[in-house]
PDB file of N, CA and C in Angstrom:
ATOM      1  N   UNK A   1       0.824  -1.188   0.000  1.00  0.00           N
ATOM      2  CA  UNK A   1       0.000   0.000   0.000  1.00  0.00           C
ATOM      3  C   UNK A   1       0.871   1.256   0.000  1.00  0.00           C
ATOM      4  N   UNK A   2       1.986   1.309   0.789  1.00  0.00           N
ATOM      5  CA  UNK A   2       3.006   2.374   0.636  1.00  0.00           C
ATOM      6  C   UNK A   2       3.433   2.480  -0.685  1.00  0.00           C
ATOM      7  N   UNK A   3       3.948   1.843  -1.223  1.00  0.00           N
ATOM      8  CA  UNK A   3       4.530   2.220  -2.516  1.00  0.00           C
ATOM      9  C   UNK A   3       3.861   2.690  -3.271  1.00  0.00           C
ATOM     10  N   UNK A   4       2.351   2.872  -3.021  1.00  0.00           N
ATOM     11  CA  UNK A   4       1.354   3.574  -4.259  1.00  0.00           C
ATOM     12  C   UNK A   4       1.453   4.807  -4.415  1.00  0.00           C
ATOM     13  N   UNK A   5       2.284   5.152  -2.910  1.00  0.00           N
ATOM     14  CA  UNK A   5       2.028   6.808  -2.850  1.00  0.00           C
ATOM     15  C   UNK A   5       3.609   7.334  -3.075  1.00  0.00           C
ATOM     16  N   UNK A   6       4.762   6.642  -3.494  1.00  0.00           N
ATOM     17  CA  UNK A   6       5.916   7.067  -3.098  1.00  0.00           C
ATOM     18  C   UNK A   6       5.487   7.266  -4.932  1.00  0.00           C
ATOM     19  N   UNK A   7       6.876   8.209  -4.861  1.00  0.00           N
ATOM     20  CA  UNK A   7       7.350   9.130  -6.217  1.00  0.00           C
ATOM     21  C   UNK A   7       7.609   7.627  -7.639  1.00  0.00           C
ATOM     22  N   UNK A   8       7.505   7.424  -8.735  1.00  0.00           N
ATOM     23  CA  UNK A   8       7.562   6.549  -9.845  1.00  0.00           C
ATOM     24  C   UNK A   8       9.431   6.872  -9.248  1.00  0.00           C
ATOM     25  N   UNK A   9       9.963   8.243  -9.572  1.00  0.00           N
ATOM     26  CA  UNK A   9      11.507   8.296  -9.718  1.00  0.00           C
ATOM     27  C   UNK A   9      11.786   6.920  -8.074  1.00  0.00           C
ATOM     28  N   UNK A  10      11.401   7.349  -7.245  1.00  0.00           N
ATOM     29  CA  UNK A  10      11.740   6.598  -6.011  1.00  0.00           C
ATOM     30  C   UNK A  10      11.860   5.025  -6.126  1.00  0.00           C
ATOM     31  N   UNK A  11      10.950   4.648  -6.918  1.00  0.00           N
ATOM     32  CA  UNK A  11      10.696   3.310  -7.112  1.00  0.00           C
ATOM     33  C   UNK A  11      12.091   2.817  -8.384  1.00  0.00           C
ATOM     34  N   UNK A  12      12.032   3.671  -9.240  1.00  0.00           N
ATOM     35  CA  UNK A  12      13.002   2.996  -9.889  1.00  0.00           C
ATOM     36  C   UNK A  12      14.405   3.141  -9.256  1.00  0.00           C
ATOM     37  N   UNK A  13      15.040   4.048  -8.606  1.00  0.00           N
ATOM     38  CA  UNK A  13      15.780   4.364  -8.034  1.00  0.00           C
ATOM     39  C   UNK A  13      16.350   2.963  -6.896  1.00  0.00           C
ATOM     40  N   UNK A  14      15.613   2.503  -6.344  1.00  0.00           N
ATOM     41  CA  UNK A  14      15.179   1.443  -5.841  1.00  0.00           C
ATOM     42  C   UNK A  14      15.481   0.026  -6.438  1.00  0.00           C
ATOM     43  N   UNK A  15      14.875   0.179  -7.408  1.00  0.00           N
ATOM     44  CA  UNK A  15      15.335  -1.099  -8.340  1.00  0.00           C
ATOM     45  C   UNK A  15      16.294  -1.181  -9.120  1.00  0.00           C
ATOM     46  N   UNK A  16      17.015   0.323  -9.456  1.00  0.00           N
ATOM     47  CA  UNK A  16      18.046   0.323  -9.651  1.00  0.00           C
ATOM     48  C   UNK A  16      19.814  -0.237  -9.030  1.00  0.00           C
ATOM     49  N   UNK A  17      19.475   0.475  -7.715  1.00  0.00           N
ATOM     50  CA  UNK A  17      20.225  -0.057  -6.637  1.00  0.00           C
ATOM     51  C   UNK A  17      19.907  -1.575  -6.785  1.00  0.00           C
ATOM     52  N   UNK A  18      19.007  -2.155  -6.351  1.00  0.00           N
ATOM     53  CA  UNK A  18      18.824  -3.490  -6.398  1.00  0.00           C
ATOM     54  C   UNK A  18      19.448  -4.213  -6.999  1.00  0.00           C
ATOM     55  N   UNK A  19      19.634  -3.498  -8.360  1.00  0.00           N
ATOM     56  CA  UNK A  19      20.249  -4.083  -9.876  1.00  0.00           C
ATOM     57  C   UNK A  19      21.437  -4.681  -9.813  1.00  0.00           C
ATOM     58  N   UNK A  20      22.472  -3.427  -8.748  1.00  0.00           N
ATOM     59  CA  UNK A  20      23.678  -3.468  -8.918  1.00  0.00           C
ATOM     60  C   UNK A  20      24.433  -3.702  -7.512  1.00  0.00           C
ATOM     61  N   UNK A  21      23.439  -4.065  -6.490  1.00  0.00           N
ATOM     62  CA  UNK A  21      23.794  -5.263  -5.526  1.00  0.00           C
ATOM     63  C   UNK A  21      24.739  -6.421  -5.818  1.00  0.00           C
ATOM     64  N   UNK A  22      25.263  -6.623  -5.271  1.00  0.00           N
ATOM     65  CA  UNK A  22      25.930  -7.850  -5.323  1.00  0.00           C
ATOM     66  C   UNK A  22      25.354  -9.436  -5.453  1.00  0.00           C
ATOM     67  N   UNK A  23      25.407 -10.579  -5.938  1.00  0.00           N
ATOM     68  CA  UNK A  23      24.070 -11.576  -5.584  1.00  0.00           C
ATOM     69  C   UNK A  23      24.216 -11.896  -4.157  1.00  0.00           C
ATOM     70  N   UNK A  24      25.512 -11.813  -3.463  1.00  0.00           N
ATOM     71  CA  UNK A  24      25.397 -12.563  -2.084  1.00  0.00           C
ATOM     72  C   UNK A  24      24.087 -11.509  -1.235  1.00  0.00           C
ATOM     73  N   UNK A  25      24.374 -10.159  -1.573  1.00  0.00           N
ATOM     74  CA  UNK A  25      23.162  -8.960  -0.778  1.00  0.00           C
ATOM     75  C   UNK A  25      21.846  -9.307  -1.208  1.00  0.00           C
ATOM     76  N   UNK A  26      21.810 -10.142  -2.254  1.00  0.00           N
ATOM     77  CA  UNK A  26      20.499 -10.438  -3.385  1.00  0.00           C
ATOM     78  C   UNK A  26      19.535 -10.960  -2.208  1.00  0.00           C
ATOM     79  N   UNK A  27      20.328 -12.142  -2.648  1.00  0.00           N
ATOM     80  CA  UNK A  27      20.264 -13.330  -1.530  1.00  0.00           C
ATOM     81  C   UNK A  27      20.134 -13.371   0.078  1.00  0.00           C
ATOM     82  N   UNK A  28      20.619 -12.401   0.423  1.00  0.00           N
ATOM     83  CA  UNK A  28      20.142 -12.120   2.170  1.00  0.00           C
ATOM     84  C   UNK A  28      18.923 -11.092   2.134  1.00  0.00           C
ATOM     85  N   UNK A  29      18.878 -10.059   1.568  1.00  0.00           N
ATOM     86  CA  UNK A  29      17.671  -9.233   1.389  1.00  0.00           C
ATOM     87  C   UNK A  29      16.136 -10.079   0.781  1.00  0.00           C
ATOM     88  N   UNK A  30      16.651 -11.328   0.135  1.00  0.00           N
ATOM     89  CA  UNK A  30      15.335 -12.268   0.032  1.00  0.00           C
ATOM     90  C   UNK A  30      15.101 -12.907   1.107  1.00  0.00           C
ATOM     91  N   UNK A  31      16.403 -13.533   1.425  1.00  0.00           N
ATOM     92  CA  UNK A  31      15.904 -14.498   2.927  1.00  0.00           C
ATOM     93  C   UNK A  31      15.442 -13.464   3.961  1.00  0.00           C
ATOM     94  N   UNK A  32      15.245 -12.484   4.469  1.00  0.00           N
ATOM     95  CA  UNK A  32      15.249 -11.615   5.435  1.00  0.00           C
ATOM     96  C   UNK A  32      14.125 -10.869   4.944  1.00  0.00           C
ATOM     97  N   UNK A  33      13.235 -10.883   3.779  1.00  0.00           N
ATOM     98  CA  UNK A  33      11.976 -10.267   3.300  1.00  0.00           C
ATOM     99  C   UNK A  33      11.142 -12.000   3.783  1.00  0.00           C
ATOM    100  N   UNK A  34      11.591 -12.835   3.218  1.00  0.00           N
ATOM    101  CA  UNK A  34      11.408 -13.854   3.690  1.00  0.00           C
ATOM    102  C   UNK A  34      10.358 -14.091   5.031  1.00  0.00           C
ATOM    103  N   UNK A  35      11.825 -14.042   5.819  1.00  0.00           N
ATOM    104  CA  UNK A  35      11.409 -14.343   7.368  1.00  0.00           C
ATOM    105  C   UNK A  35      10.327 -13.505   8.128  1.00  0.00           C
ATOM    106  N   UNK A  36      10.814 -11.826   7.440  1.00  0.00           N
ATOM    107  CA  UNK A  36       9.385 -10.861   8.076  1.00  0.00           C
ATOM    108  C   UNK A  36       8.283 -10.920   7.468  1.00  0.00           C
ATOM    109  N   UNK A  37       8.079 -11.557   6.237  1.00  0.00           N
ATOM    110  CA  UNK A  37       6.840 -11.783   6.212  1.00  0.00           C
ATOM    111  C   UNK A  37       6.237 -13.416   6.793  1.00  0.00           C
ATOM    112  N   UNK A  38       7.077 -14.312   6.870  1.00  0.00           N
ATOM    113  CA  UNK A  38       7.130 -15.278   7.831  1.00  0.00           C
ATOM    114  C   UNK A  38       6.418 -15.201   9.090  1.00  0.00           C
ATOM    115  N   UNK A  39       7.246 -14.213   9.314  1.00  0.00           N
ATOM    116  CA  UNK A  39       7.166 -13.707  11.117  1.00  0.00           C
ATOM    117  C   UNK A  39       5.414 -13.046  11.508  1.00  0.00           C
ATOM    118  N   UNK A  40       4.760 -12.246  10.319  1.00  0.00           N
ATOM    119  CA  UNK A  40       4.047 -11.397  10.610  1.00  0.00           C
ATOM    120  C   UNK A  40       3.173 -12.506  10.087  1.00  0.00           C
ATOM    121  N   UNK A  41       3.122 -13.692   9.375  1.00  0.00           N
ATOM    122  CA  UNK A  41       1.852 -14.525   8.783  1.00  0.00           C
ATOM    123  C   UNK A  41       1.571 -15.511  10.349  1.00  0.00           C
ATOM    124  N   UNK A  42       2.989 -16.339  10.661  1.00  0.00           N
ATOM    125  CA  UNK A  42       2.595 -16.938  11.386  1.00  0.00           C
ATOM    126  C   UNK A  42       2.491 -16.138  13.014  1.00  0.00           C
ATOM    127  N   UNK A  43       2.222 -15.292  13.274  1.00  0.00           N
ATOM    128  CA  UNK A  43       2.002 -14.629  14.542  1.00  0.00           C
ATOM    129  C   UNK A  43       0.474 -14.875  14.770  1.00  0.00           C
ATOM    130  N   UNK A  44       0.314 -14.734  16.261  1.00  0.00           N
ATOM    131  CA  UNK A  44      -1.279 -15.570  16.171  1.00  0.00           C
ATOM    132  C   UNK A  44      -1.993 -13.717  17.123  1.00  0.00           C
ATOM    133  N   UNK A  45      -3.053 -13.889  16.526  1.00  0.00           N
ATOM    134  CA  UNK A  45      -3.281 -12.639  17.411  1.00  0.00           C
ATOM    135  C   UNK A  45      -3.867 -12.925  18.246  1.00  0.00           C
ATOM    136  N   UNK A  46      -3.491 -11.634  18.861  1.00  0.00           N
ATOM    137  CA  UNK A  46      -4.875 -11.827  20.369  1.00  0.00           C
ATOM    138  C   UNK A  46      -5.774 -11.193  20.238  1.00  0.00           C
ATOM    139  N   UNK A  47      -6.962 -11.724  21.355  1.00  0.00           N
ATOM    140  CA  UNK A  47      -7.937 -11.723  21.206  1.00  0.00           C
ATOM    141  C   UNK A  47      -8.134 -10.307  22.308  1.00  0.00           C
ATOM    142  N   UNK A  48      -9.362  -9.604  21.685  1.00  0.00           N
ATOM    143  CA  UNK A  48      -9.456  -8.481  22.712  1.00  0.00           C
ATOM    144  C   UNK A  48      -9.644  -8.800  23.818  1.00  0.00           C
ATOM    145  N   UNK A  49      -9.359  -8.099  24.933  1.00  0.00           N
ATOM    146  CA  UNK A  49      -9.463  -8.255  26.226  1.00  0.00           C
ATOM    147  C   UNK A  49     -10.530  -8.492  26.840  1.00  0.00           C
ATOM    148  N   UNK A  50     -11.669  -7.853  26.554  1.00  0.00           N
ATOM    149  CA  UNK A  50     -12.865  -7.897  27.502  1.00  0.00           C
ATOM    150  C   UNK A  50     -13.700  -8.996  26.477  1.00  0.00           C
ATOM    151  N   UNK A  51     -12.910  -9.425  25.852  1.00  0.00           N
ATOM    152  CA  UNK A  51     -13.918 -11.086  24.908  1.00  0.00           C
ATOM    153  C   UNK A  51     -13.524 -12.052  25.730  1.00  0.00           C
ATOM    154  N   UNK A  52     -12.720 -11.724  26.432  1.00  0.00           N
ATOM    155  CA  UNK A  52     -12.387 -13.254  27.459  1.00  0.00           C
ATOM    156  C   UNK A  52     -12.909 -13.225  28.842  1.00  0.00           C
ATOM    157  N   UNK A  53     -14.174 -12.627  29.144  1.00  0.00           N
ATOM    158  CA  UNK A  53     -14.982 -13.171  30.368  1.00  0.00           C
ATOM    159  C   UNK A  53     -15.796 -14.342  29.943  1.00  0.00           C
TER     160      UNK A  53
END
């Protein structure tokens, strides 16, 4: 949803850099997009407070 509102220049700028990463940085910036979205799927929520009388 953020990126809808950032600048077109910002975004390529972005993927530019990306471009010219190294593959080993490739490769940790995937595993580590990875894991936080990992992290945020399997998290269990809680339940509001006053639903548990």
């Amino acid at each position: 949803y953020f990126t809808h509102w950032v600048p077109e220049r910002w975004k390529l700028d972005l993927l530019n850099v990306f471009i010219r990463t190294p593959l080993w940085a490739k490769i940790l910036i995937t595993i580590l997009m990875v894991f936080v979205i990992y992290q945020s799927w399997s998290a269990d929520l809680q339940p509001f407070i006053y639903f548990q009388f």
